[in-house]
Protein backbone atom coordinates (compact mmCIF):
# COMPACT_ATOMS: atom_id res chain seq x y z
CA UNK A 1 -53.51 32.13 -28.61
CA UNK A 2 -53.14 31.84 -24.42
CA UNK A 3 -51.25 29.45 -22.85
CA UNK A 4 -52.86 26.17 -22.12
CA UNK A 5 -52.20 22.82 -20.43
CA UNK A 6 -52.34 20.23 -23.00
CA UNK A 7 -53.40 16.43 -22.14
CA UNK A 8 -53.85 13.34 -24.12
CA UNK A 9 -55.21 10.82 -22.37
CA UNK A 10 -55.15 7.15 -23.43
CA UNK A 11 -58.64 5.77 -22.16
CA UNK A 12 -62.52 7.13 -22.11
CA UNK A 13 -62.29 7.46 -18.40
CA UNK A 14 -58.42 8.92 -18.31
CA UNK A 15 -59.80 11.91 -20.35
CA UNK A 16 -63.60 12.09 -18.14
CA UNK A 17 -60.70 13.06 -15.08
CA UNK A 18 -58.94 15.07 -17.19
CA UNK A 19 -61.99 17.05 -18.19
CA UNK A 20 -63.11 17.49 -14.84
CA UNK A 21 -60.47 20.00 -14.21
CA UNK A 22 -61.38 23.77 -14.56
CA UNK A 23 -61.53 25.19 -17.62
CA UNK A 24 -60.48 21.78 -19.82
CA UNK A 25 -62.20 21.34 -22.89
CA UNK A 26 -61.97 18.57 -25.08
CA UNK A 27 -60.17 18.69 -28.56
CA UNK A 28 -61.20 15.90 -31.22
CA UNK A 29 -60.61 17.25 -35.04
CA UNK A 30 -59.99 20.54 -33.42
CA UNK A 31 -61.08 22.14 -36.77
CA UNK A 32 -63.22 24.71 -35.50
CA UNK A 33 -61.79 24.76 -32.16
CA UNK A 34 -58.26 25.68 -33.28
CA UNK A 35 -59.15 28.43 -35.41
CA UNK A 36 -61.25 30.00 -32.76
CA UNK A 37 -58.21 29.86 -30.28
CA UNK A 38 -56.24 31.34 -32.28
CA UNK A 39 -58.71 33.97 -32.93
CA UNK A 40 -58.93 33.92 -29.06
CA UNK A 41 -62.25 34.13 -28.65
CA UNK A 42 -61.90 30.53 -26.23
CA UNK A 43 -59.41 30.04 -24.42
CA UNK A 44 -59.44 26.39 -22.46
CA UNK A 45 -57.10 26.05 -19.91
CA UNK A 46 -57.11 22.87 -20.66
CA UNK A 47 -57.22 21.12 -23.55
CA UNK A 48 -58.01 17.02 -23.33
CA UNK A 49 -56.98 15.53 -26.66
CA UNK A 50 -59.63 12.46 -27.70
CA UNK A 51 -57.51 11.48 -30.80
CA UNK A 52 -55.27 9.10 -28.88
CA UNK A 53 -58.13 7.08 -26.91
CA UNK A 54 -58.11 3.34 -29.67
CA UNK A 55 -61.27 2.39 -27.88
CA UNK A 56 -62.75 5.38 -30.01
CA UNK A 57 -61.32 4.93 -33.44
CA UNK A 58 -62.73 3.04 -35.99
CA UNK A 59 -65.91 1.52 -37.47
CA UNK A 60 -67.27 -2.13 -36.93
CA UNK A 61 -70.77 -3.54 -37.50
CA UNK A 62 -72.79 -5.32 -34.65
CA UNK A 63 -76.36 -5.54 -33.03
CA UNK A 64 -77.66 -4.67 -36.60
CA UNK A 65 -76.05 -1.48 -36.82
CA UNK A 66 -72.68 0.65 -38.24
CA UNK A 67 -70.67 1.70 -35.05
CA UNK A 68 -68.24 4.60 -35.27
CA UNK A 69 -66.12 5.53 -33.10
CA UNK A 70 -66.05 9.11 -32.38
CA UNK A 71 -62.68 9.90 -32.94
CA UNK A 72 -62.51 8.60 -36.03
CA UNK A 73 -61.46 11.12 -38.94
CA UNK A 74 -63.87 11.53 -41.71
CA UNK A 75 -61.69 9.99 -44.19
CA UNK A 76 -61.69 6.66 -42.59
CA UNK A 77 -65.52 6.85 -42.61
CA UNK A 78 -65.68 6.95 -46.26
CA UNK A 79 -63.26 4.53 -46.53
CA UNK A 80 -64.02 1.82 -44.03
CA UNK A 81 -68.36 2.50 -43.81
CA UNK A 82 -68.66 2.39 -47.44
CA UNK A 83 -69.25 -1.20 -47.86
CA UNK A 84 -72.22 -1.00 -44.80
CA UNK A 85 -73.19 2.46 -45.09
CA UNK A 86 -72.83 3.92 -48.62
CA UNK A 87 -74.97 7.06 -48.06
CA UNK A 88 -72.99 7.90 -44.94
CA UNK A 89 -69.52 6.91 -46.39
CA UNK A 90 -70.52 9.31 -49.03
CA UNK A 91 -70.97 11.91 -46.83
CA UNK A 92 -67.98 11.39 -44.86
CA UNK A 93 -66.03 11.75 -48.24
CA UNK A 94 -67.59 14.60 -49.28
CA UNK A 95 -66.71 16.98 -46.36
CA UNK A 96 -64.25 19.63 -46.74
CA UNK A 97 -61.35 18.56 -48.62
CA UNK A 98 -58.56 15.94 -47.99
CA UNK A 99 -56.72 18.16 -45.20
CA UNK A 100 -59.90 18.43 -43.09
CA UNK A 101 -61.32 15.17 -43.88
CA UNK A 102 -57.63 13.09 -42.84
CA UNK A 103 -57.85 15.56 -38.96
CA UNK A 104 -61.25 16.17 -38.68
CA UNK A 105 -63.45 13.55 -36.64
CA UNK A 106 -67.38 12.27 -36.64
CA UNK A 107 -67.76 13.59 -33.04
CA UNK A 108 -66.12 17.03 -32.71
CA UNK A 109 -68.08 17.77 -35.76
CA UNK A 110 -71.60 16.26 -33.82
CA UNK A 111 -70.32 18.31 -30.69
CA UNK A 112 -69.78 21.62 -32.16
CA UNK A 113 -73.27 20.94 -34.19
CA UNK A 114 -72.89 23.92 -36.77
CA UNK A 115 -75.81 24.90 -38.30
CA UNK A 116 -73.94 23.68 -42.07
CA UNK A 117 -72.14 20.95 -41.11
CA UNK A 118 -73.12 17.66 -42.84
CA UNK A 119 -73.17 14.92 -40.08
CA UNK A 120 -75.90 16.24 -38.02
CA UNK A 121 -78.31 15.51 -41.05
CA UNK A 122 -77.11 11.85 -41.19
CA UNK A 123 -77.79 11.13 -37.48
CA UNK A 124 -80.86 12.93 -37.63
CA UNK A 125 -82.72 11.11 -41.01
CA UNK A 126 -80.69 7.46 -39.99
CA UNK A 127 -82.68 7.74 -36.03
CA UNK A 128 -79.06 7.08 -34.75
CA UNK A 129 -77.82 7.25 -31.39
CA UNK A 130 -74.94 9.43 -29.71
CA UNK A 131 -72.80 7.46 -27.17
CA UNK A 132 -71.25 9.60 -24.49
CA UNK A 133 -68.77 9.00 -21.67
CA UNK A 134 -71.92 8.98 -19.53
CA UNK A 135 -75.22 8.27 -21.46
CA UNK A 136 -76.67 7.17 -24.41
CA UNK A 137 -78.52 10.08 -26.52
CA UNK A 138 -81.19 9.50 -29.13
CA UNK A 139 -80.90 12.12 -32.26
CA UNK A 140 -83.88 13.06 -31.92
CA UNK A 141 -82.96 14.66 -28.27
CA UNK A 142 -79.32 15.49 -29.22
CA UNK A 143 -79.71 18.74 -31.07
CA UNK A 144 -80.22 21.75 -29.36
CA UNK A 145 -80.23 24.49 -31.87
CA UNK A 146 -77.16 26.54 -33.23
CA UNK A 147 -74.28 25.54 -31.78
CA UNK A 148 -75.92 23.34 -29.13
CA UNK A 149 -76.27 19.85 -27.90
CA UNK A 150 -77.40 17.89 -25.28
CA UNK A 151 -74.00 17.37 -24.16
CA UNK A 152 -73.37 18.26 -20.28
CA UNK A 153 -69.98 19.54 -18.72
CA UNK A 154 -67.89 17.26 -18.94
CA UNK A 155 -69.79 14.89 -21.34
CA UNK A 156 -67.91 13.84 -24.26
CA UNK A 157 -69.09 11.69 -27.21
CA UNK A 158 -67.06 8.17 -27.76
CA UNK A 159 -68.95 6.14 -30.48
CA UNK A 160 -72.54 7.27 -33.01
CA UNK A 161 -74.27 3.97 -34.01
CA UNK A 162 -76.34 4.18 -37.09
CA UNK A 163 -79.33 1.97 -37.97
CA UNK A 164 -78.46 0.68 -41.59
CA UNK A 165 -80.97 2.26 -43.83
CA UNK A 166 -82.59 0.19 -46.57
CA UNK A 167 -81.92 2.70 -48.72
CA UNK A 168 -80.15 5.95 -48.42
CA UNK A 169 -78.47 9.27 -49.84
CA UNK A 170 -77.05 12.55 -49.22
CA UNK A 171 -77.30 15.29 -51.71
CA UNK A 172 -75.89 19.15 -50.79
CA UNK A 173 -75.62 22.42 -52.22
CA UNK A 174 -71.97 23.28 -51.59
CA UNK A 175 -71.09 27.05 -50.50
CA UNK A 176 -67.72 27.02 -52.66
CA UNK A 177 -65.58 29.38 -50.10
CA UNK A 178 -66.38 26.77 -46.95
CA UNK A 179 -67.74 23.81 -48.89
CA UNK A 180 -70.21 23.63 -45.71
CA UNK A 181 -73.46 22.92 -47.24
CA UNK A 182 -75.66 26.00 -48.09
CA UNK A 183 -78.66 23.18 -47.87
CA UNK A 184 -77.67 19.36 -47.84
CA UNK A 185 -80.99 16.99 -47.48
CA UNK A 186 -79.79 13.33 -45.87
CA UNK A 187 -82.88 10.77 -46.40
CA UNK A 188 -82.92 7.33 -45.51
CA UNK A 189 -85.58 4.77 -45.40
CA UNK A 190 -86.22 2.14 -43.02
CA UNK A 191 -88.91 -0.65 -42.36
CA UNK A 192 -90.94 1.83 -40.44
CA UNK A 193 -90.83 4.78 -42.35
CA UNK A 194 -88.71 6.95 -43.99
CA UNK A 195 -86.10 10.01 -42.15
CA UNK A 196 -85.36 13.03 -43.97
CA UNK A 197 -82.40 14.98 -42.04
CA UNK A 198 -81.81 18.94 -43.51
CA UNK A 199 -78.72 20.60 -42.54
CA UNK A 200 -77.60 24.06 -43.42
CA UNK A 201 -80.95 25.52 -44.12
CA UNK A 202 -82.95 25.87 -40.86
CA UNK A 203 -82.80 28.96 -38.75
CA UNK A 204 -82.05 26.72 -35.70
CA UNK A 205 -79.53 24.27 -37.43
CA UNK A 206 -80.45 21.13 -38.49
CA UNK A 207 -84.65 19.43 -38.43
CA UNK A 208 -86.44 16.86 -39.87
CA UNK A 209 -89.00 17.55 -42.83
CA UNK A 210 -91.62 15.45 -41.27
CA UNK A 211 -94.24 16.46 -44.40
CA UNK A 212 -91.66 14.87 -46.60
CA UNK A 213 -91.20 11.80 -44.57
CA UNK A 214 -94.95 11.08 -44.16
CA UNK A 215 -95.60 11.79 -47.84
CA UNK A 216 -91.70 9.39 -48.87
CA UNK A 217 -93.68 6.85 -46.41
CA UNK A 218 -96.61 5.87 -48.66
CA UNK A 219 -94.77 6.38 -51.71
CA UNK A 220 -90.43 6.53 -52.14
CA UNK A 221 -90.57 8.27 -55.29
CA UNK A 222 -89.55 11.87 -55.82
CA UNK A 223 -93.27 12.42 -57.11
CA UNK A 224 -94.22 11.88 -53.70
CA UNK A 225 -92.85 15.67 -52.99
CA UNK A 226 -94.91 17.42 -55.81
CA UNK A 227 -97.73 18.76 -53.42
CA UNK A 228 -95.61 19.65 -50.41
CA UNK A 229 -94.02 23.31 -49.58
CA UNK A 230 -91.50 23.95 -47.11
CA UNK A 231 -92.18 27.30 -45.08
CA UNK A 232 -89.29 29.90 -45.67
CA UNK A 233 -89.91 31.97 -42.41
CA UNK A 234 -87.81 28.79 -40.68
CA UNK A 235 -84.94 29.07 -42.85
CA UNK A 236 -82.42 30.90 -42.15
CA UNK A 237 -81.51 33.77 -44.65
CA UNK A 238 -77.44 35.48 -45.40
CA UNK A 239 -75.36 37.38 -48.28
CA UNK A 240 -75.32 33.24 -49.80
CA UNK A 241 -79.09 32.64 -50.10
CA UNK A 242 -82.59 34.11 -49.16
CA UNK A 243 -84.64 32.26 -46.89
CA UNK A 244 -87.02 31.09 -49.78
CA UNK A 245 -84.30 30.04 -51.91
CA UNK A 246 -83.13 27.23 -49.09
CA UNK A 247 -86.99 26.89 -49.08
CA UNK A 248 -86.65 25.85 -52.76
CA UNK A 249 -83.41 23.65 -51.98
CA UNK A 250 -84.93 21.65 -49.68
CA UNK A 251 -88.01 19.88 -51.78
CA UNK A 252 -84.79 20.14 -54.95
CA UNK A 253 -82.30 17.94 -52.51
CA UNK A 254 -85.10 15.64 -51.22
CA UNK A 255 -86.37 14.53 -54.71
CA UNK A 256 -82.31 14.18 -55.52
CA UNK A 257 -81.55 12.48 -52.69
CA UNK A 258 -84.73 10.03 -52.70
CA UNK A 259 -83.57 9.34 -56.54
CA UNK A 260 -79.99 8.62 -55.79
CA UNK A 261 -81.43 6.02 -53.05
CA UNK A 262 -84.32 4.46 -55.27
């Protein structure tokens, strides 16, 4: 690992001056980042700590939605959004295992956006929206493929409001080594329609099955998915699963997952 300056700010806009430095990047769960420094292959100059900043810790309700702070660990999601948020607290309790889920946080996971992590399925099927030091980000806009956001230099993530679902649920297929999901299927249904969020299976990280959500519209029933087909040439393919068989998972998690909710 190369020598770094290391700063832990103790407010949103301490850390945005802190980050404005050269080469500063900023650390949340620091479970991906960490490992990757150490494997030096990045090597911040800087590294801005989020983990001490209270005005992003936590979850509360208001303006008819669940707000999270972002650098709150996934354990305390499960714990503290169950009551609000089942589906979600669900999925925050299912990450990883207790060591990852007690450092890890909601937004360095939404940050680093890997193509298997779990949270980018929730924001995507729940239509929330990403709160930055600078802007506010709709999901739909956020992801950016593999690895990539809509975040800007310099642009951190401080709080992801959810819409509360009137019914919801998260179902994955866990690779046992990583316990990332292989495919993990996050659908949610609202007044206006229903969201179905896939993570882990898409070639360019997480999507929306819009088929399935048109067809869960009309009718929330895991029938409602008997017709439909999901292409394989968009999935992504590796030693753990062919392309067609995260095809197959997909439609499999969906009719789970709308079960579980209905």
């Amino acid at each position: 690992m190369h020598n770094f300056y290391f700063a832990k700010p103790a407010s949103i806009a301490d850390a945005a001056k802190a980050l404005a430095a050269e080469g500063a990047q900023p650390l949340s769960g620091g479970q991906t980042l960490i490992p990757t420094m150490k494997q030096r292959l990045a090597a911040p100059s800087v590294l801005v700590s989020l983990t001490g900043i209270k005005e992003m810790q936590g979850v509360c309700t208001g303006d008819g939605g669940l707000h999270i702070g972002a650098a709150t660990p996934h354990a305390v999601v499960a714990k503290e959004a169950a009551k609000h948020y089942p589906a979600l607290a669900a999925l925050a309790g299912g990450i990883g295992d207790p060591a990852v889920r007690s450092r890890g946080t909601i937004g360095g996971s939404l940050a680093n956006n890997d193509p298997a992590a779990c949270y980018p399925s929730a924001v995507l099927a729940s239509g929330a929206t990403v709160v930055t030091n600078k802007r506010k980000i709709a999901a739909d806009d956020y992801f950016r493929g593999l690895f990539t956001t809509a975040l800007d230099d310099g642009e951190f993530i401080t709080e992801v409001t959810f819409p509360i679902p009137q019914k919801a649920a998260y179902v994955k297929f866990n690779q046992p080594a990583s316990r990332f999901a292989l495919t993990g299927v996050f659908v949610a249904k609202y007044g206006q329609g229903v969201r179905v969020g896939v993570t882990g299976a898409g070639a360019d990280g997480v999507f929306r099955w819009t088929d399935a959500e048109r067809a869960l519209s009309a009718n929330f029933s895991a029938s409602a998915l008997s017709g439909l087909t999901v292409d394989p040439s968009g999935m992504n393919a590796d030693l753990h699963g062919s392309a067609a068989y995260r095809a197959n998972l997909v439609k499999v998690l969906t009719g789970r997952a709308v079960t579980a909710a209905g």
